[in-house]
Protein backbone atom coordinates (compact mmCIF):
# COMPACT_ATOMS: atom_id res chain seq x y z
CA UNK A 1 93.88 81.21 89.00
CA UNK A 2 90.35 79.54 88.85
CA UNK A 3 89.44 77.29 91.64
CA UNK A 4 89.50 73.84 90.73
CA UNK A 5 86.83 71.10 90.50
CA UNK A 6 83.61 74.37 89.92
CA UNK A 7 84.44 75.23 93.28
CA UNK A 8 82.58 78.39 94.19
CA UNK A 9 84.92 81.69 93.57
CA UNK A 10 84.83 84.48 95.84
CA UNK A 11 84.84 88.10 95.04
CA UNK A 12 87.61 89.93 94.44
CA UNK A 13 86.89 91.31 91.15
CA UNK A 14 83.73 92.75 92.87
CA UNK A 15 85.76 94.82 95.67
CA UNK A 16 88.55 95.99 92.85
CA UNK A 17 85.38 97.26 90.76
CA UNK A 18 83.47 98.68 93.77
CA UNK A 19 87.20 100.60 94.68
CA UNK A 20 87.73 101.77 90.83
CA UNK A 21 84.28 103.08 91.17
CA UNK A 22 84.90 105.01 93.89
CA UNK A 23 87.97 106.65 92.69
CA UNK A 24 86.31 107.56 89.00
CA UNK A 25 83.70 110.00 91.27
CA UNK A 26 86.90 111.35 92.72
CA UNK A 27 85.77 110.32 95.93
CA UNK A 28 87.49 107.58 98.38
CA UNK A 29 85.45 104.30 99.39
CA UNK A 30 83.42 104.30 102.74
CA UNK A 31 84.56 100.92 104.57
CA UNK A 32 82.48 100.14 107.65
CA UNK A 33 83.58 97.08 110.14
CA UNK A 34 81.56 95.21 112.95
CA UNK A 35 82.43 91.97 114.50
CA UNK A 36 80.04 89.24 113.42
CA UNK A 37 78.00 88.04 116.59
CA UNK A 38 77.57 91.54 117.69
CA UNK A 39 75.30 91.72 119.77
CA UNK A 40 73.78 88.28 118.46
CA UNK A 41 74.47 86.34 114.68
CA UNK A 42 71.04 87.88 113.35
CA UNK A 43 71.57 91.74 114.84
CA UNK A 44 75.66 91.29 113.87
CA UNK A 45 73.60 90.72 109.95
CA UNK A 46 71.45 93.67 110.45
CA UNK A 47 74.18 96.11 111.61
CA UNK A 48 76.07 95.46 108.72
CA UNK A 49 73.44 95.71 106.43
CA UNK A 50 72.56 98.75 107.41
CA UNK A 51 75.74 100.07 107.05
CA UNK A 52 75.62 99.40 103.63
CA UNK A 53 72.24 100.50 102.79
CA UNK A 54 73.41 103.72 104.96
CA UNK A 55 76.39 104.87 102.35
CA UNK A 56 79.39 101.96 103.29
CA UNK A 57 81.05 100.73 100.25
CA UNK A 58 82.49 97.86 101.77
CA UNK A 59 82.23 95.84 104.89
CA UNK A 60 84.76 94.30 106.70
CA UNK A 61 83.11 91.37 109.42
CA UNK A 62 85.23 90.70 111.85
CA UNK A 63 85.95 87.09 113.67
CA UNK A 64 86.27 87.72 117.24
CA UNK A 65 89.15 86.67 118.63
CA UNK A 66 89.83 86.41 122.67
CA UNK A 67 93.39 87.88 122.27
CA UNK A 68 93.17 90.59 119.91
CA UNK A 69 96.59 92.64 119.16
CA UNK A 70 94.53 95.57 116.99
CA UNK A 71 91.66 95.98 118.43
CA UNK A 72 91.00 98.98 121.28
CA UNK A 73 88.42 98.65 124.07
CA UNK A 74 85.27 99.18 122.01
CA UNK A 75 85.92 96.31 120.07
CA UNK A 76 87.15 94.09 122.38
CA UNK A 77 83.99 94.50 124.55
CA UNK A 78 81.70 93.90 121.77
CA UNK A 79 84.21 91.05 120.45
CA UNK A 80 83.73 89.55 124.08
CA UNK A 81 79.62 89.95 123.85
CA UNK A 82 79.96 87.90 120.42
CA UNK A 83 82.26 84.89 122.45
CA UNK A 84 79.94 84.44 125.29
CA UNK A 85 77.14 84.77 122.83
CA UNK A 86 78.90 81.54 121.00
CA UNK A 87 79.48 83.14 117.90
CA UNK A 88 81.89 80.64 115.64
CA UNK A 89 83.47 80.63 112.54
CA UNK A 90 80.00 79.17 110.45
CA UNK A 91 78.20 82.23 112.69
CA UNK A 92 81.25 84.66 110.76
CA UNK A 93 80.51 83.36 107.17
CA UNK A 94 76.65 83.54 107.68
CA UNK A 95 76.94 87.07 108.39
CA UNK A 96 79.36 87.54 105.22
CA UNK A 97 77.12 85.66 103.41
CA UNK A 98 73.84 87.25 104.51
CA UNK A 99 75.37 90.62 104.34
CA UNK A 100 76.93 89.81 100.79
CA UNK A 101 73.22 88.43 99.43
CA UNK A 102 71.22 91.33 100.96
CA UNK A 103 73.02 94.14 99.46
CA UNK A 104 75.65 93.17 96.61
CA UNK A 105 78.39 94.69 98.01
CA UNK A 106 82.31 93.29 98.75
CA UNK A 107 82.46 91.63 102.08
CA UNK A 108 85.68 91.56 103.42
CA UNK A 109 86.91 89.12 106.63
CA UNK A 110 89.28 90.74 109.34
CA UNK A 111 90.32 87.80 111.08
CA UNK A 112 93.73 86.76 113.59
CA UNK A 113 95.72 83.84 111.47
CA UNK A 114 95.45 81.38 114.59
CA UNK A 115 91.67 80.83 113.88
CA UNK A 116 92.36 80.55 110.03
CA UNK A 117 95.36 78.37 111.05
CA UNK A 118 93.27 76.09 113.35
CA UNK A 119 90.29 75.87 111.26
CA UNK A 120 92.64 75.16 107.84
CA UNK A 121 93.87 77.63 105.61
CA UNK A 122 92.35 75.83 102.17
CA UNK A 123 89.04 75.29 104.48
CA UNK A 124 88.72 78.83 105.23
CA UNK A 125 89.28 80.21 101.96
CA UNK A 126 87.05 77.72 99.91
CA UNK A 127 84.14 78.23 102.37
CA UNK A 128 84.55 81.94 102.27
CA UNK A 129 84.65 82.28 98.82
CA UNK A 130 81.52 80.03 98.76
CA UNK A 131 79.89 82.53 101.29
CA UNK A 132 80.42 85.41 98.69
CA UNK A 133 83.44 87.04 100.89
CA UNK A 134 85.65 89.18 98.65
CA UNK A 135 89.07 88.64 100.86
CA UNK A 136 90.79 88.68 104.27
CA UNK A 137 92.16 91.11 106.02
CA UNK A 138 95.10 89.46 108.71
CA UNK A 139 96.85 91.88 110.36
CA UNK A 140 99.04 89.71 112.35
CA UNK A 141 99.74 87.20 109.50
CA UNK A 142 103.57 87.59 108.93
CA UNK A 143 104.24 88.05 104.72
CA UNK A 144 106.72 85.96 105.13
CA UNK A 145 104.91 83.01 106.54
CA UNK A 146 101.97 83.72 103.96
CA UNK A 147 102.35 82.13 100.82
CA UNK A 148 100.19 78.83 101.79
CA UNK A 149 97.22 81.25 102.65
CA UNK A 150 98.09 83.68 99.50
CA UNK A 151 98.23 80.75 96.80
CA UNK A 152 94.80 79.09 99.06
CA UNK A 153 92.92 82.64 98.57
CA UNK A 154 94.44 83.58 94.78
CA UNK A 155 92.66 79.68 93.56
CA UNK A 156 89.35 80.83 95.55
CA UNK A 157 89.08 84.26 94.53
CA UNK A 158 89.89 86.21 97.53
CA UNK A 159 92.12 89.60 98.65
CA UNK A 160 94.88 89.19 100.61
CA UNK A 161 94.49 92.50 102.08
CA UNK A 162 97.61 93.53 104.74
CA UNK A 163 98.11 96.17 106.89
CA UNK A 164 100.91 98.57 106.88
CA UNK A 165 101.85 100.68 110.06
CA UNK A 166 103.92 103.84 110.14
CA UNK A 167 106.74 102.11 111.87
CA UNK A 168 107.14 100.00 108.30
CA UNK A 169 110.21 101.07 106.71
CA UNK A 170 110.17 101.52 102.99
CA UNK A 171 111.75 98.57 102.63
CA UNK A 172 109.50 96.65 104.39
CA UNK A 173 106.41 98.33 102.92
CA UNK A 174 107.40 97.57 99.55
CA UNK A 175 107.42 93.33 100.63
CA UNK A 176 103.92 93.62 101.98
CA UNK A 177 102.71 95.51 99.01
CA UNK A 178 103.78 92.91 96.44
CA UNK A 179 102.29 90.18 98.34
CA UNK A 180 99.26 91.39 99.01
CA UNK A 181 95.68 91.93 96.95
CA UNK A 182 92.69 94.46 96.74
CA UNK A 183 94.14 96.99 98.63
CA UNK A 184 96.60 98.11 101.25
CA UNK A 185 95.40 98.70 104.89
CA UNK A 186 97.24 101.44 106.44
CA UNK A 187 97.14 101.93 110.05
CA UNK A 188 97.03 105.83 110.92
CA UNK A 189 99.06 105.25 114.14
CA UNK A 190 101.17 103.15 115.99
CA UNK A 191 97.80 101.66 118.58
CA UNK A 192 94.98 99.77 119.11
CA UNK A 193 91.79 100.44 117.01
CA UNK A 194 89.66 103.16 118.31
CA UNK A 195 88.11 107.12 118.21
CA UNK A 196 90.76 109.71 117.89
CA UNK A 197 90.57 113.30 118.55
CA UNK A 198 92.70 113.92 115.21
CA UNK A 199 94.16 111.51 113.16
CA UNK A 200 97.37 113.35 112.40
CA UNK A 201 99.78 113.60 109.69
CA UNK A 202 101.60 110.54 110.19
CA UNK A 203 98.28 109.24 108.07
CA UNK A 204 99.17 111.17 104.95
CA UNK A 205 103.14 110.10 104.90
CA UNK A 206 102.41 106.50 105.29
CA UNK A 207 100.06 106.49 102.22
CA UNK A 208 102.15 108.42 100.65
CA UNK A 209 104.84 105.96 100.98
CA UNK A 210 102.78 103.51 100.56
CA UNK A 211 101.59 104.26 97.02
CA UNK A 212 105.31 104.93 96.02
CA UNK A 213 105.40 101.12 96.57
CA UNK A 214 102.44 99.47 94.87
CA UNK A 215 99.08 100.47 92.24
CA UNK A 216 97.14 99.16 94.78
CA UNK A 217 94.32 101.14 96.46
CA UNK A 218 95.46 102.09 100.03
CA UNK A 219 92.71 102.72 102.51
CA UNK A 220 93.79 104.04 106.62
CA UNK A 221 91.85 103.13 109.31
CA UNK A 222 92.67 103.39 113.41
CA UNK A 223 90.66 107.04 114.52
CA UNK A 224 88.64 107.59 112.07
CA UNK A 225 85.01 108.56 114.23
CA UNK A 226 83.61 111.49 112.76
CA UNK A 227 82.95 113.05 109.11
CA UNK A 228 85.44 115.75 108.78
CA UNK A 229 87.99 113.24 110.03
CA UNK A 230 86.39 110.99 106.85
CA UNK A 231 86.93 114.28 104.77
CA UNK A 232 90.49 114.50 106.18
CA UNK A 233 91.65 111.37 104.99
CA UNK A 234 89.65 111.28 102.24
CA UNK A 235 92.37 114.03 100.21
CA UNK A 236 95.06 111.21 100.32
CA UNK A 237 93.47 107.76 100.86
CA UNK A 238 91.55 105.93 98.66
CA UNK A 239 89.28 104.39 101.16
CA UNK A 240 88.74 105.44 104.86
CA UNK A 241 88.08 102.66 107.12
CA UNK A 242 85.77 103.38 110.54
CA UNK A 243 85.10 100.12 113.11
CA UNK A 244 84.93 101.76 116.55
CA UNK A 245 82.63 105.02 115.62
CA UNK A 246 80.19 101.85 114.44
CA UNK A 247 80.40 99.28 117.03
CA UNK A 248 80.20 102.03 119.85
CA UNK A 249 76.42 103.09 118.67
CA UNK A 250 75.16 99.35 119.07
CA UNK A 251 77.23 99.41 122.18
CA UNK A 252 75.59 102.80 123.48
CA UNK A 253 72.05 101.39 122.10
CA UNK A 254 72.24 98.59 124.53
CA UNK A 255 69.55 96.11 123.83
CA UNK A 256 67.41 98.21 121.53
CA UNK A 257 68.55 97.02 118.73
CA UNK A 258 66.18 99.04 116.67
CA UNK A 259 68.02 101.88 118.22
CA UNK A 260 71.19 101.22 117.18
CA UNK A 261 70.87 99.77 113.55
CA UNK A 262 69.16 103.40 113.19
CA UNK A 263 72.08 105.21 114.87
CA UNK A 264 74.73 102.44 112.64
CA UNK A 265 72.87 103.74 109.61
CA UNK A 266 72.66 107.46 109.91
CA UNK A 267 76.54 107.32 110.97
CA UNK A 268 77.11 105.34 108.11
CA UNK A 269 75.22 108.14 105.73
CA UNK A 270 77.07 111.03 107.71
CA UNK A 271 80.42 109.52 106.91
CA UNK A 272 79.88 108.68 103.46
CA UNK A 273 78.70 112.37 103.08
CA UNK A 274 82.33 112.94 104.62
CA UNK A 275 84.02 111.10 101.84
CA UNK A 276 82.95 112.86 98.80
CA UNK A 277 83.98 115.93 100.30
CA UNK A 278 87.62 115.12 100.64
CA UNK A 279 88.66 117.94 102.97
């Protein structure tokens, strides 16, 4: 459904095409997040930019969020940098707008619903989608308190990308899966976002359920750091999605920033090198 009144419309035909194009060079997508603000508005643009230009396929730009449920240390430390920098919501859809015009690829939000909720659901959508953003992710947005934000995204041309955790039944699963858009986030394990030593097999089973439940691309993320753990999940995903490996080379760069947009960008290549080897 076309936005009304030539409102702009965002891009979700760009992030099912970029996904499609991934799969038809029988590879998975590389999706790289960062929290916008991090470590300022303008190096927060740069990082993800350069995880683009590095091999990404997507970016997600996160809103930081002072209570996070997901989110392990890593990000929460560079979510709290962003706060007492004074990143806000017009600092988050800059960066998806800068990152977006700089590089042509799908720009993806990962956002908490109380900051949607506050700042209005229509609001949000319309001035994302005017930004270039390609969807949301909202992992703590309830499916069945959804359909005001769904029907709000599906008139401005955005994903409603959910997440699915291995503690979803197949029941359950198969709810999210028709409500949502773009693709299916699956969360490799039950925790908080950050580097694993392995990411398991509980990984594989939950795609594979997953995909029993919906056409939808279905991309894991949680513990993903490395690029034979890209490889790994690469033979059953159709996306791998890293956020801590990223945000901990800014973090380790400190204030060379130089530094660490190198180190963000060479990860980024090493990964995506990862993915079109698919174990």
């Amino acid at each position: 459904m076309p936005p009304a009144d030539g409102a702009a419309t965002g891009n979700v035909e760009l992030l099912t095409a970029t996904l499609a194009a991934a799969a038809a060079e029988n590879r998975a997508a590389l999706v790289g997040y960062l929290p916008a603000g991090f470590p300022t508005v303008d190096g927060g643009i740069q990082a993800c930019v350069a995880l683009l230009e590095g091999g990404c396929d997507i970016v997600e730009v996160g809103l930081p969020h002072s209570d996070p449920v997901l989110d392990g240390p890593v990000i929460q430390t560079a979510d709290d940098i962003a706060l007492r920098g004074g990143v806000r919501i017009a600092g988050v859809l800059r960066t998806v707008r800068e990152a977006h015009a700089a590089t042509g690829a799908p720009v993806l939000c990962m956002t908490y619903w109380n900051p949607v909720d506050r700042y209005g659901p229509e609001r949000f959508a319309a001035e994302l989608a005017a930004a270039g953003g390609a969807g949301c992710i909202l992992p703590d947005l309830p499916v069945e308190e959804s359909e005001g934000w769904r029907k709000a995204a599906e008139r401005h041309g955005l994903a409603t990308v959910f997440v699915v955790a291995p503690s979803s039944g197949d029941e359950r699963l198969a709810k999210i899966t028709r409500a949502g858009s773009g693709f299916v986030y699956a969360a490799s394990l039950m925790g908080v976002t950050g580097t694993r030593a392995s990411v398991g097999e509980q990984a594989a089973e939950l795609v594979r359920r997953t995909k029993a439940t919906t056409p939808l691309p279905v991309c894991v993320g949680l513990g993903v750091s490395t690029p034979a753990q890209a490889a790994e999940v690469a033979a059953f995903a159709d996306g791998v999605i890293v956020g801590s490996a990223f945000v901990k080379r800014l973090l380790d760069a400190g204030d060379d920033l130089a530094a660490g947009l190198a180190d963000v960008r060479a990860l980024a290549g090493e990964l995506a090198a990862g993915v079109r080897t698919r174990g």
